[in-house]
C-alpha atoms as a PDB file:
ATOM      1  CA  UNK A   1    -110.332-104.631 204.446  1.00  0.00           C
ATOM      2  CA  UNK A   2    -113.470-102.352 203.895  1.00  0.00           C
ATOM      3  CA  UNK A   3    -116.462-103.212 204.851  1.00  0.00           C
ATOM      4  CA  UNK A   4    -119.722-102.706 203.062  1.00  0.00           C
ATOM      5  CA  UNK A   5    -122.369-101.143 205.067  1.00  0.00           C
ATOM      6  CA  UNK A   6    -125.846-101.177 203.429  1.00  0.00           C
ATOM      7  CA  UNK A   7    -127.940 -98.585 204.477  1.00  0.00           C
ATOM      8  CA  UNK A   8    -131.373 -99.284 205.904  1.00  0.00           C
ATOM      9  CA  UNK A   9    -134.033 -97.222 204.097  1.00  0.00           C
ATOM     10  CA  UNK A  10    -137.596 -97.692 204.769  1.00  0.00           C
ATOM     11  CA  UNK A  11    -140.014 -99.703 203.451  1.00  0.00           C
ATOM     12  CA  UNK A  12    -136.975-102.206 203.509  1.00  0.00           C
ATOM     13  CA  UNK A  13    -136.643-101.518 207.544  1.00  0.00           C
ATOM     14  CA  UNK A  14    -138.462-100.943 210.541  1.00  0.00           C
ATOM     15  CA  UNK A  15    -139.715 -97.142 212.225  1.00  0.00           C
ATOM     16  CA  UNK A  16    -140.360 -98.662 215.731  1.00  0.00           C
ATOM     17  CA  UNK A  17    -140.174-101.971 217.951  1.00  0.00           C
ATOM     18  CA  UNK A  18    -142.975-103.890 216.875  1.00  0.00           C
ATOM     19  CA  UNK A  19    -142.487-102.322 213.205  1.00  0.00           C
ATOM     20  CA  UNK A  20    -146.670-102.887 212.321  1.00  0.00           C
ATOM     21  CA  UNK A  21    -146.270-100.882 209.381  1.00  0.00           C
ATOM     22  CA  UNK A  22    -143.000-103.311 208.289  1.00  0.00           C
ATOM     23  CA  UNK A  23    -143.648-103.883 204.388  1.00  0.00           C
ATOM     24  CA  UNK A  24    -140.485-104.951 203.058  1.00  0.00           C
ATOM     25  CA  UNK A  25    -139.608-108.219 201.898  1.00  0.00           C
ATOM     26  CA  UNK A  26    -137.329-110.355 204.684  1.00  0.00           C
ATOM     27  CA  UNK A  27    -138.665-113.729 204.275  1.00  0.00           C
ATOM     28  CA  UNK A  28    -136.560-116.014 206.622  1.00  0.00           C
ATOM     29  CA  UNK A  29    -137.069-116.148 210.274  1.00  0.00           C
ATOM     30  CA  UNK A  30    -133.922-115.429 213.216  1.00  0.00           C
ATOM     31  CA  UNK A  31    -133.188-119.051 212.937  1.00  0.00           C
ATOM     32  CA  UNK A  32    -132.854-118.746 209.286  1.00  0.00           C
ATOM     33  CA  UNK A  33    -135.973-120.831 208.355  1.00  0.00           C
ATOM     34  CA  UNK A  34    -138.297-119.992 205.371  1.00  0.00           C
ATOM     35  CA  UNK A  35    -141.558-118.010 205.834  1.00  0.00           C
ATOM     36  CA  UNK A  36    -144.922-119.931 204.585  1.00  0.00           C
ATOM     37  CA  UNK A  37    -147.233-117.829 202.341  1.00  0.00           C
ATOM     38  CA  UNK A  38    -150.210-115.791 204.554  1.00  0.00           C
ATOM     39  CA  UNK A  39    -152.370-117.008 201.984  1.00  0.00           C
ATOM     40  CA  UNK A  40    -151.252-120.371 201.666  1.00  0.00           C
ATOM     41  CA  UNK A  41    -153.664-123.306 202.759  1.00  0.00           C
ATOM     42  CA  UNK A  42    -152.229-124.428 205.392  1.00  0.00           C
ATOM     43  CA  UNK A  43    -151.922-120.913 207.241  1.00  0.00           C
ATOM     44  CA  UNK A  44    -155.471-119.912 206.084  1.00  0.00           C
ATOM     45  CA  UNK A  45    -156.693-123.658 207.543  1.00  0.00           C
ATOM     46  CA  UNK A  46    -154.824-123.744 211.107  1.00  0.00           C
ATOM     47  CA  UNK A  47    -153.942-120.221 211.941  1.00  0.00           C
ATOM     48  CA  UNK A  48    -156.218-120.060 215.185  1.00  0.00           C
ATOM     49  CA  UNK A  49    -154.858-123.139 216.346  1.00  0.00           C
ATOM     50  CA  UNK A  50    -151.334-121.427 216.454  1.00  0.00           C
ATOM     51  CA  UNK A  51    -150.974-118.791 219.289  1.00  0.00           C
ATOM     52  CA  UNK A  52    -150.301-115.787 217.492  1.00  0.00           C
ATOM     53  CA  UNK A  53    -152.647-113.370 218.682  1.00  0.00           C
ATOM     54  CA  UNK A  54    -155.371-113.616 216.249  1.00  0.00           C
ATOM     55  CA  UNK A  55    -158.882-112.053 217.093  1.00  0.00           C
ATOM     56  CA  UNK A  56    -161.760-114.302 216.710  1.00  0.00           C
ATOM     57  CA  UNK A  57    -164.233-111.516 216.466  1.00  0.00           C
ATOM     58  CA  UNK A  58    -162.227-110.842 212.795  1.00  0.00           C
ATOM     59  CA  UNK A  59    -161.933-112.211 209.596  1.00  0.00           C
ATOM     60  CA  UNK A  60    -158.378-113.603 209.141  1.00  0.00           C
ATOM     61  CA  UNK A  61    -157.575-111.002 205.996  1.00  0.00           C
ATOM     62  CA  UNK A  62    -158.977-107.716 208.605  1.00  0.00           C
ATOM     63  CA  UNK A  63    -155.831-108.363 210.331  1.00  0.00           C
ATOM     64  CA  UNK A  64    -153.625-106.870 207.621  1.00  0.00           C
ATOM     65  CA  UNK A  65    -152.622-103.943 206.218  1.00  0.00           C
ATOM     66  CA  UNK A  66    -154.818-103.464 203.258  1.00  0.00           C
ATOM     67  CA  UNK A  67    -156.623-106.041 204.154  1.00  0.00           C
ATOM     68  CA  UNK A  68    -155.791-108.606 201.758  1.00  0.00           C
ATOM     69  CA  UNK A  69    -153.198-111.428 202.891  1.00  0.00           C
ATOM     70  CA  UNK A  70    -151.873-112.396 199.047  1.00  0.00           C
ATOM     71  CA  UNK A  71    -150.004-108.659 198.592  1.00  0.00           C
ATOM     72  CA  UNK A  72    -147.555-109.869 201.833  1.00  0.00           C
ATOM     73  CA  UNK A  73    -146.870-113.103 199.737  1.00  0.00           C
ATOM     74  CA  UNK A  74    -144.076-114.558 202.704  1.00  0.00           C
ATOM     75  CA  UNK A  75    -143.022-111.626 204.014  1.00  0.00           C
ATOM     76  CA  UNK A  76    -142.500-111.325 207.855  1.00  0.00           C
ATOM     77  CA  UNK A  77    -145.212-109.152 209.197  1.00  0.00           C
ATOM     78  CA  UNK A  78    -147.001-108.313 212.431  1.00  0.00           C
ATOM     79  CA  UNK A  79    -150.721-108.772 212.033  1.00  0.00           C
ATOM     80  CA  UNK A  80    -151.626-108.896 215.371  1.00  0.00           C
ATOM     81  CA  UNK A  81    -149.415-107.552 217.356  1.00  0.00           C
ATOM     82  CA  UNK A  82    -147.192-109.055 218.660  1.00  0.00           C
ATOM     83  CA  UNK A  83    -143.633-107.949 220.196  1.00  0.00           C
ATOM     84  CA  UNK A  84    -142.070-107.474 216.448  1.00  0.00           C
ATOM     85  CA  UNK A  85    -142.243-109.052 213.202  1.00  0.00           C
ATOM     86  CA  UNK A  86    -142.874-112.524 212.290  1.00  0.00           C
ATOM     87  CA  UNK A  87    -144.393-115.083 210.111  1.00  0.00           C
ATOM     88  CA  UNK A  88    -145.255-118.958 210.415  1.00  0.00           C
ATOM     89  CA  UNK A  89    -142.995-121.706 209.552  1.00  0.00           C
ATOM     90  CA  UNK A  90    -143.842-125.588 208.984  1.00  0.00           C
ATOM     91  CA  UNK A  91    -142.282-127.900 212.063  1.00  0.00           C
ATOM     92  CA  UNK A  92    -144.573-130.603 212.536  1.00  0.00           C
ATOM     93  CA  UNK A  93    -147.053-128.200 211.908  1.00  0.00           C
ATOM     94  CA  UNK A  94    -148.118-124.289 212.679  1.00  0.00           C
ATOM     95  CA  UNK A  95    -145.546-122.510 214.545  1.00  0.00           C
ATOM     96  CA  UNK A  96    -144.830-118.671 214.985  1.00  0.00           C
ATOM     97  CA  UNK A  97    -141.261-117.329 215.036  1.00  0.00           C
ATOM     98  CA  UNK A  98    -139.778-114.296 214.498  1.00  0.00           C
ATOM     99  CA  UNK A  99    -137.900-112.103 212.045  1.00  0.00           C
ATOM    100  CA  UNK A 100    -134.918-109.669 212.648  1.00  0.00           C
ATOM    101  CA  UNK A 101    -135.727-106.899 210.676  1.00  0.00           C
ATOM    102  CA  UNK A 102    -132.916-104.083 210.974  1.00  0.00           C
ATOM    103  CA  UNK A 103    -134.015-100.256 212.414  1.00  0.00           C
ATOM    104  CA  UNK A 104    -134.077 -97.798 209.832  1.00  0.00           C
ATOM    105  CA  UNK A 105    -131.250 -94.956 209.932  1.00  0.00           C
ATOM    106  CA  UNK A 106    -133.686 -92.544 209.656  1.00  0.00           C
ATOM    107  CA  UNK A 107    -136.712 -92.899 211.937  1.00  0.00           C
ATOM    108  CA  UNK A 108    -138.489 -90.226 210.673  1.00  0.00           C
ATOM    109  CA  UNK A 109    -142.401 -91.528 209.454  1.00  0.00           C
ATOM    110  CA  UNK A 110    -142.356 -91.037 205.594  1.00  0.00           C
ATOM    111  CA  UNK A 111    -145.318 -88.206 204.878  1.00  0.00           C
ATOM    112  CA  UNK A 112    -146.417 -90.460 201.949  1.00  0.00           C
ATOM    113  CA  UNK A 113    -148.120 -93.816 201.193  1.00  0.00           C
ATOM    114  CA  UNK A 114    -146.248 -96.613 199.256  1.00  0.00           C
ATOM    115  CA  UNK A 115    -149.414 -98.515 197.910  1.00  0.00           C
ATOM    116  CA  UNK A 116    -152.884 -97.346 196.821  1.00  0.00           C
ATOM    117  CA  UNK A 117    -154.963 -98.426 199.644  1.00  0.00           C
ATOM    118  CA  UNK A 118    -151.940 -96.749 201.976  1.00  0.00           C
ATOM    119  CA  UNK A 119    -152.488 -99.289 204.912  1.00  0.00           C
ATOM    120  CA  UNK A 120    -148.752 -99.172 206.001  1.00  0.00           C
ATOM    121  CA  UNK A 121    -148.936 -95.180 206.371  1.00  0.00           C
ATOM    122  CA  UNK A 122    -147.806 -94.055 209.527  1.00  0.00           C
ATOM    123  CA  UNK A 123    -147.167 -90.382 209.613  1.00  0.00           C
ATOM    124  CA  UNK A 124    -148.691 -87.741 211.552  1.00  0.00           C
ATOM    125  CA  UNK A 125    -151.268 -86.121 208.750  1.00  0.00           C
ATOM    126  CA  UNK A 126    -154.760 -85.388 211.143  1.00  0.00           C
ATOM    127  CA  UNK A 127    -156.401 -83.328 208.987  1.00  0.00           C
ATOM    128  CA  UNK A 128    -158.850 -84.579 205.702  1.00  0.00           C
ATOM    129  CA  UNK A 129    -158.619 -83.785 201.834  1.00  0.00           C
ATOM    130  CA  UNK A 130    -161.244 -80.812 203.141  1.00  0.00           C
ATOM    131  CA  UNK A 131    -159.361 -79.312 205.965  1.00  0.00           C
ATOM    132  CA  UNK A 132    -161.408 -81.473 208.743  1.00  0.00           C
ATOM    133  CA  UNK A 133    -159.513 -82.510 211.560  1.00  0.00           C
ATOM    134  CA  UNK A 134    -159.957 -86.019 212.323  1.00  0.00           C
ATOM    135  CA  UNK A 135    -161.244 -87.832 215.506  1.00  0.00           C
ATOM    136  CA  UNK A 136    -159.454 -89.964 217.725  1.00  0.00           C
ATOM    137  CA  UNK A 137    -159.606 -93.461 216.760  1.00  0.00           C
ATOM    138  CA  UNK A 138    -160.581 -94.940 219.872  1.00  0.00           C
ATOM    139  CA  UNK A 139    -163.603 -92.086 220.673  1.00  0.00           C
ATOM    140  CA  UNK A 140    -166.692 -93.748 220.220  1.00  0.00           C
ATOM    141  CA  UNK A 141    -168.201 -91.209 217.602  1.00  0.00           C
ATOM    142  CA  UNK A 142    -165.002 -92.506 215.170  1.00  0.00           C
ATOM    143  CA  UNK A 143    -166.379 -95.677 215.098  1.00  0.00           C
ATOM    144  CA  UNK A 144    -170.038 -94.760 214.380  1.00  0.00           C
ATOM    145  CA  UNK A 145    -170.999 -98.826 214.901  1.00  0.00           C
ATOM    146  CA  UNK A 146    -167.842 -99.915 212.879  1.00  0.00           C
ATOM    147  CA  UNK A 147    -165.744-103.184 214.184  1.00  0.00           C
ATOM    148  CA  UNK A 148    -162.710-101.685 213.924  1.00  0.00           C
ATOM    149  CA  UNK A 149    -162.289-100.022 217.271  1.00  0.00           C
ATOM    150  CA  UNK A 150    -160.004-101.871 219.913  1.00  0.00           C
ATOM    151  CA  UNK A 151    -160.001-105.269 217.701  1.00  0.00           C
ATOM    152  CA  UNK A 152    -158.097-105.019 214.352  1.00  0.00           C
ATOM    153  CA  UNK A 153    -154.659-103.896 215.847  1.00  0.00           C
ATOM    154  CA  UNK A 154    -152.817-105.352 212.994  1.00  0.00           C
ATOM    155  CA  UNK A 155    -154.751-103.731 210.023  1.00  0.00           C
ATOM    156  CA  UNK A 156    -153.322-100.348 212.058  1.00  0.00           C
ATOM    157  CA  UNK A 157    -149.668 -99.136 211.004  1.00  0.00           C
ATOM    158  CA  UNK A 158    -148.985 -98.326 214.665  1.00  0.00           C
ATOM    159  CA  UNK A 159    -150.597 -99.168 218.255  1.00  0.00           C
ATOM    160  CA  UNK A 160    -153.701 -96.608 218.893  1.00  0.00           C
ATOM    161  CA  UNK A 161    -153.805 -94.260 222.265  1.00  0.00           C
ATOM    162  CA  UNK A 162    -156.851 -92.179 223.341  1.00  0.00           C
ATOM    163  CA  UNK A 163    -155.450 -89.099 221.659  1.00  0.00           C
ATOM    164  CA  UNK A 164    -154.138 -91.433 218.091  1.00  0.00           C
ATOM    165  CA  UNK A 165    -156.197 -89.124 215.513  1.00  0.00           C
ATOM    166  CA  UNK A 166    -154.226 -89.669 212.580  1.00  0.00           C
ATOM    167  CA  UNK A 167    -154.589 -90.627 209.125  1.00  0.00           C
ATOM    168  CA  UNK A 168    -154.290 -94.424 208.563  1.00  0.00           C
ATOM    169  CA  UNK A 169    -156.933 -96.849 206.763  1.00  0.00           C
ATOM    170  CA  UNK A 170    -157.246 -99.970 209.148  1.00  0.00           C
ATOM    171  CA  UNK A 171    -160.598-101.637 206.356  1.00  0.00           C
ATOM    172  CA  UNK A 172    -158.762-101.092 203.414  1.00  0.00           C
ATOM    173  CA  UNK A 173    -161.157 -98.380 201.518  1.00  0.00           C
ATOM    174  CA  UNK A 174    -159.873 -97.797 197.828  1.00  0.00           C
ATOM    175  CA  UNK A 175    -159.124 -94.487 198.183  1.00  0.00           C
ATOM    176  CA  UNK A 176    -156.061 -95.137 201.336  1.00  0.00           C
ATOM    177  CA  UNK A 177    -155.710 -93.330 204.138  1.00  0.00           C
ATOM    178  CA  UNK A 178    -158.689 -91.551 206.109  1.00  0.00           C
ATOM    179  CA  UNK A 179    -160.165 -90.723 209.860  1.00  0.00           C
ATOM    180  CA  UNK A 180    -163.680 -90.041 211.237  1.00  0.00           C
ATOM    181  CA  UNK A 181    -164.909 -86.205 211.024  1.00  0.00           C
ATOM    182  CA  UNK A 182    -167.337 -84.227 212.661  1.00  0.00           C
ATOM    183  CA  UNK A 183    -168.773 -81.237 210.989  1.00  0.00           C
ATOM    184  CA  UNK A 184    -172.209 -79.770 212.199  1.00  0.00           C
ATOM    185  CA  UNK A 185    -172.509 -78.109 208.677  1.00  0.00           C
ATOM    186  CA  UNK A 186    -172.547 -81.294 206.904  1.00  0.00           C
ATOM    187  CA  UNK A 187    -173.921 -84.137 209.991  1.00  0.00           C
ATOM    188  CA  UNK A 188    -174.269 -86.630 207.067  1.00  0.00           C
ATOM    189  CA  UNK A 189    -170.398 -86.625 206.521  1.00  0.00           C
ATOM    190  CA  UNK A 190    -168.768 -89.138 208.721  1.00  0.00           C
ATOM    191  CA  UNK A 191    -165.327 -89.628 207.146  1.00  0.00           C
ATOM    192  CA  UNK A 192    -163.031 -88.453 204.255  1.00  0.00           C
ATOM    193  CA  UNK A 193    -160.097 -89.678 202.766  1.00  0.00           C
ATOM    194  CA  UNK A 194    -156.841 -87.558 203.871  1.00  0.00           C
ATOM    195  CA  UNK A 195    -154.378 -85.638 201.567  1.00  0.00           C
ATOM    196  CA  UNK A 196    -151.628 -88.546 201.414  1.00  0.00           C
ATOM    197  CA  UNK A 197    -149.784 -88.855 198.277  1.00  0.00           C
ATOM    198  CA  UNK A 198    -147.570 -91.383 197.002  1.00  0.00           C
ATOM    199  CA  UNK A 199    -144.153 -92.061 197.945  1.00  0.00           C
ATOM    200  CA  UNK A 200    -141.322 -92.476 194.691  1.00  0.00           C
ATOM    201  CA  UNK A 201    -142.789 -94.357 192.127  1.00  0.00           C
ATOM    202  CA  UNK A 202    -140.291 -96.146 188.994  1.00  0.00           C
ATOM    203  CA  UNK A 203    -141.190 -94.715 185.670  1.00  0.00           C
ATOM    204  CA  UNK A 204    -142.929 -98.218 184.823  1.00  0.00           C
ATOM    205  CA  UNK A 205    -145.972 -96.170 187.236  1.00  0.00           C
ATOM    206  CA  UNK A 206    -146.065 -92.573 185.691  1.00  0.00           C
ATOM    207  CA  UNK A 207    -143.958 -91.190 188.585  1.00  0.00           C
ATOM    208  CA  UNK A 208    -144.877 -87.410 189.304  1.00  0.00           C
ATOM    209  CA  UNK A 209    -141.298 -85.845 188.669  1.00  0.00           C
ATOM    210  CA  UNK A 210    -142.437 -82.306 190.025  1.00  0.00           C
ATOM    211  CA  UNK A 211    -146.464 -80.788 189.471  1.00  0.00           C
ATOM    212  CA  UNK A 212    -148.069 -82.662 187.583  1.00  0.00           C
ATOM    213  CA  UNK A 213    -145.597 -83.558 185.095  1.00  0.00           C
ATOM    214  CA  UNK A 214    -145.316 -87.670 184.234  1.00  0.00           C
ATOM    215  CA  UNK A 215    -142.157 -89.291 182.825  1.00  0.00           C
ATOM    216  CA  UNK A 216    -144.330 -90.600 180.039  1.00  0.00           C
ATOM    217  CA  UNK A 217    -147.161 -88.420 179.174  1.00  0.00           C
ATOM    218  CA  UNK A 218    -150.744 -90.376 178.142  1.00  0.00           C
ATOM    219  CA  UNK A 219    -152.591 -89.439 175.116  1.00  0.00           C
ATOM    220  CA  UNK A 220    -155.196 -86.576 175.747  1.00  0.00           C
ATOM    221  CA  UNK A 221    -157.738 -88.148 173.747  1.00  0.00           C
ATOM    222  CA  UNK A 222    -159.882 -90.551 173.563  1.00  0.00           C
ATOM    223  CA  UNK A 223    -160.543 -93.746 171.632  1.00  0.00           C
ATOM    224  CA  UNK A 224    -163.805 -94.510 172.256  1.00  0.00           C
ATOM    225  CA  UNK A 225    -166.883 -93.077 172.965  1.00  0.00           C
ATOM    226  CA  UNK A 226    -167.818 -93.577 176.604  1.00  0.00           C
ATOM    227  CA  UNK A 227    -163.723 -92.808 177.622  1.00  0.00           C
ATOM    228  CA  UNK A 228    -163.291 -94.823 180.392  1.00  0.00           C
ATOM    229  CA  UNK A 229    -159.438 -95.380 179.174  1.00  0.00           C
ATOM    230  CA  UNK A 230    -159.044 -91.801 179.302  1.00  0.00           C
ATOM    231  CA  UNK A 231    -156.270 -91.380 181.483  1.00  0.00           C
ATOM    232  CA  UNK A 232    -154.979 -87.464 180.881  1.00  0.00           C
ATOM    233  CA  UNK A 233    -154.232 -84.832 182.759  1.00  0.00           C
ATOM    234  CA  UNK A 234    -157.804 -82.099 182.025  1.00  0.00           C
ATOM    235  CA  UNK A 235    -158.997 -81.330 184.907  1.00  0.00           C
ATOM    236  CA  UNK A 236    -161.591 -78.488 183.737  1.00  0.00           C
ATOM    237  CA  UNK A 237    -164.847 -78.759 183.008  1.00  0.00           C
ATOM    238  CA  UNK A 238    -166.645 -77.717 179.878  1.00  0.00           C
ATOM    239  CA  UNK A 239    -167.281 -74.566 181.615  1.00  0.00           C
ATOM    240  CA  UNK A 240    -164.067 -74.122 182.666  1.00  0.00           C
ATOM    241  CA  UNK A 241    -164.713 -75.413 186.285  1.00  0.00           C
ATOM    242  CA  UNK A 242    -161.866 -77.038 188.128  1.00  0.00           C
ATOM    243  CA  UNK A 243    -162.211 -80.204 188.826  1.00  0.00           C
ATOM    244  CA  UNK A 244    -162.704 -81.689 192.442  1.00  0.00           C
ATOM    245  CA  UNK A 245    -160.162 -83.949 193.558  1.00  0.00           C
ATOM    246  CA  UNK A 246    -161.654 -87.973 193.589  1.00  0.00           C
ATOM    247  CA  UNK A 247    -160.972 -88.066 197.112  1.00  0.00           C
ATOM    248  CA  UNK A 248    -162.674 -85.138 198.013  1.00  0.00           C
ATOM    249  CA  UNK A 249    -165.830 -84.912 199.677  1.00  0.00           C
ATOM    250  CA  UNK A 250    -166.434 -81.413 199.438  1.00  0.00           C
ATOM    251  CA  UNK A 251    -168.390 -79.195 197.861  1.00  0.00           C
ATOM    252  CA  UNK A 252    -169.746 -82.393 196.643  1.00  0.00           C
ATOM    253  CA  UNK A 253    -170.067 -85.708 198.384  1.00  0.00           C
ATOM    254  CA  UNK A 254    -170.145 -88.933 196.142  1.00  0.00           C
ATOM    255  CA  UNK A 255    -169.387 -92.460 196.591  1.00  0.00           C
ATOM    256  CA  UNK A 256    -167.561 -92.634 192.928  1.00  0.00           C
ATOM    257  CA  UNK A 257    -164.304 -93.482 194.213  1.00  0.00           C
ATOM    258  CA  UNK A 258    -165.827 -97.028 195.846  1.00  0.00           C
ATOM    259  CA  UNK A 259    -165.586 -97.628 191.974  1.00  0.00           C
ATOM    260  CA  UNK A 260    -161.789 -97.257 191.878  1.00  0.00           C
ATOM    261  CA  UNK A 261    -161.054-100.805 190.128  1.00  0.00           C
ATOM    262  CA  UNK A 262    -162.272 -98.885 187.096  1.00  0.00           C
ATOM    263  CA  UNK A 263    -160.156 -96.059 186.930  1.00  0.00           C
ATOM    264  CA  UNK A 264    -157.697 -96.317 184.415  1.00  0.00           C
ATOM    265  CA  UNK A 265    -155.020 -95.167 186.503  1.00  0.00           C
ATOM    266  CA  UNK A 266    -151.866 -97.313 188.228  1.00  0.00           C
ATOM    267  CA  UNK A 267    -153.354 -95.483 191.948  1.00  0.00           C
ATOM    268  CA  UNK A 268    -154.737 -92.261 192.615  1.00  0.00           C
ATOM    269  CA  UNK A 269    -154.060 -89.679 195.694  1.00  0.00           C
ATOM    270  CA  UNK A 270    -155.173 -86.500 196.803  1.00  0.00           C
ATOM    271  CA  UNK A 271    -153.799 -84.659 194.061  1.00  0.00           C
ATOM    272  CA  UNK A 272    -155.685 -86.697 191.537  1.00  0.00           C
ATOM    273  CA  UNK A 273    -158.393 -84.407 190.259  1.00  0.00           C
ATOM    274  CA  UNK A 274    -158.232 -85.284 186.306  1.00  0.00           C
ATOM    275  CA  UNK A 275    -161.269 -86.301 184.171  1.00  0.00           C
ATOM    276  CA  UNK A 276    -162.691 -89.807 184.007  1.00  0.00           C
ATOM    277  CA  UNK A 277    -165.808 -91.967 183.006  1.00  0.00           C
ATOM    278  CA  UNK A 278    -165.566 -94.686 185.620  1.00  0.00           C
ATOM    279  CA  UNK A 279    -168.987 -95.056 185.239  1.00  0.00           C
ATOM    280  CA  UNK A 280    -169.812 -95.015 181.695  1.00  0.00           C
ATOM    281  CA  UNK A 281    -171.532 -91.354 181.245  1.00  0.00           C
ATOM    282  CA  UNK A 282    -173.081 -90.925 177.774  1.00  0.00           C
ATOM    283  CA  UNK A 283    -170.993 -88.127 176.730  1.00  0.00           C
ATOM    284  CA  UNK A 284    -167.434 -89.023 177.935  1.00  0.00           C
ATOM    285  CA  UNK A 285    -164.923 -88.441 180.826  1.00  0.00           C
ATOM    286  CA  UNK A 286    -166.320 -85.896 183.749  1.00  0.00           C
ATOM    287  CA  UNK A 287    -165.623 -84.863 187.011  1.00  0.00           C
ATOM    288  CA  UNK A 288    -167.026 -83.152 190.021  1.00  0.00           C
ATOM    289  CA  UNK A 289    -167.712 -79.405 190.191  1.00  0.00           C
ATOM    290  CA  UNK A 290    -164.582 -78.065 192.533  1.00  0.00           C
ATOM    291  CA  UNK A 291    -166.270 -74.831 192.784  1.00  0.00           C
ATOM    292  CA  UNK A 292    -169.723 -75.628 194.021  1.00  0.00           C
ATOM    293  CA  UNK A 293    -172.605 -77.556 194.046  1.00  0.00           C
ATOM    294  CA  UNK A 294    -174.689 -76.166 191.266  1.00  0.00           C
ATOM    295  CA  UNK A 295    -174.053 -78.583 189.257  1.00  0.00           C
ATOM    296  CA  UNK A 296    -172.427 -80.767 191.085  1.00  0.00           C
ATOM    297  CA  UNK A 297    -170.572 -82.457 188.526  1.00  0.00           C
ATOM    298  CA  UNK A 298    -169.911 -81.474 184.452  1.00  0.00           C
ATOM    299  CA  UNK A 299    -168.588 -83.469 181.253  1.00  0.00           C
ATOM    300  CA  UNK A 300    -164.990 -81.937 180.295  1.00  0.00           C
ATOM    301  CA  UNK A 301    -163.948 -81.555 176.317  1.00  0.00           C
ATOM    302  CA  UNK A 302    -161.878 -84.164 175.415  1.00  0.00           C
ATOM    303  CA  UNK A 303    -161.776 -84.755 171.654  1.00  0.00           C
ATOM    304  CA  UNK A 304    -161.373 -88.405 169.818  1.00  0.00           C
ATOM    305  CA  UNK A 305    -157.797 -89.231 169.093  1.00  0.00           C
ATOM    306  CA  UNK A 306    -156.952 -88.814 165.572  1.00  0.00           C
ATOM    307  CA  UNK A 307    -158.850 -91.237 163.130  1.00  0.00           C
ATOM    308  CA  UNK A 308    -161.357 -92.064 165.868  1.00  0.00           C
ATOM    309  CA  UNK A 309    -164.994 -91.707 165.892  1.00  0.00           C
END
């Protein structure tokens, strides 16, 4: 008789032992027993009484990836490091126990993020949007006064060494995955987002086929007059500059993308450099200058869609 061998494809899989970047959706412990909710009362109400490794010096939800316990529903997970994945189960109370998750076939870290905010990344990008090569996590001038260093080892998709410089987003910032920078022509600039784009997305999510081509094209108009729903593909200006990518900190530094609830689009990445209004600008969708600083950003012509004023 045959037998049917599945094959084991990341996300739903582990890339190393204590798999911290694990995001699929096993939900039963070794022992077979169901997986409580992370965001469920009785986790969020006893978890430091259970001895799973949590870090009082953090907020319960800085311990995951993304920072935000509800997207892991009752998934097993490893928040805090522990020797592989795992999740709580109700036996007269709290208890840890862990999952069997199987090793993927191919243990090769995927160059691409699976969710907007990219917190499961784990591949070997150390270089930003701008070409900046990124500091080690655990040097001091990474940190720059932030809590992350040394305490939120489960908001990381792998453990960190002295010489761990790469791409990953352990505080869950919008725009996913970024490091620490040091650039003596720009002092000011402490960190940029990194050029990590999406993994395969279903058609339901505007899936980039190849370029910039989408499996269902949005209207390049708009319907009303500031254009926030504008969610085409110009990415000129009205002067015919090219756009600068959202995530991009160069030539022109902003703090826009903080506004990324607002952005009419299912995620962005690096390659996102299309017009928008997240902000409500008089005149329409815009974008920053990518050819310099003067000006530093312009509106782009996008007409009304047909019977609109």
């Amino acid at each position: 008789m045959a037998v049917l061998i599945l094959a084991a494809i990341y996300p739903e899989c582990r890339l190393s032992e204590k798999a911290m970047e694990y995001i699929g959706t096993t939900n039963v412990t070794e022992t077979g027993k169901s997986c409580l909710r992370w965001d469920s009362g009785n986790v969020t109400s006893s978890y430091e009484s259970a001895n799973a490794g949590f870090n009082k010096v953090l907020f319960f939800e800085e311990h995951f990836l993304n920072q935000d316990p509800s997207l892991h529903k009752n998934f097993c997970r490893n928040p805090t490091g522990l020797a592989k994945p795992w999740c709580f189960v109700d036996e007269n109370g709290l208890k840890v126990e862990f999952c069997w998750i199987r090793p993927c076939d191919d243990f090769g870290a995927p160059e691409c993020k699976l969710s907007q905010k990219g917190g499961e990344y784990v591949g070997v990008k150390d270089k930003t949007i701008s070409g900046f090569d990124c500091i080690p996590w655990l040097n001091r001038e990474s940190s720059d006064g932030d809590r992350i260093r040394g305490t939120r080892k489960g908001s990381f998709s792998d453990e960190l060494t002295n010489s761990h410089n790469f791409c990953r987003n352990p505080n869950g910032n919008p725009g996913g995955p970024w490091c620490s920078i040091k650039n003596p022509r720009k002092p000011e600039m402490k960190w940029e987002y990194c050029d990590v784009s999406f993994c395969d997305f279903d058609a339901s999510q505007r899936t980039l086929e190849s370029g910039d081509e989408y499996k269902s094209k949005p209207a390049e108009c708009i319907q009303t007059k500031h254009g926030r729903e504008y969610s085409g593909f110009k990415n000129v200006t009205l002067s015919g500059k090219k756009c600068q990518p959202w995530l991009s900190q160069t030539p022109n530094e902003h703090s826009t993308i903080l506004r990324l609830p607002v952005f009419p689009d299912p995620g962005l990445d690096d390659r996102h450099n299309y017009c928008r209004n997240p902000d409500l600008e008089k005149k329409g969708p815009w974008c920053y200058n990518g050819e310099g600083t003067d000006p530093a950003w312009e509106y782009c012509d996008i007409e009304f869609c047909q019977g609109m004023n």
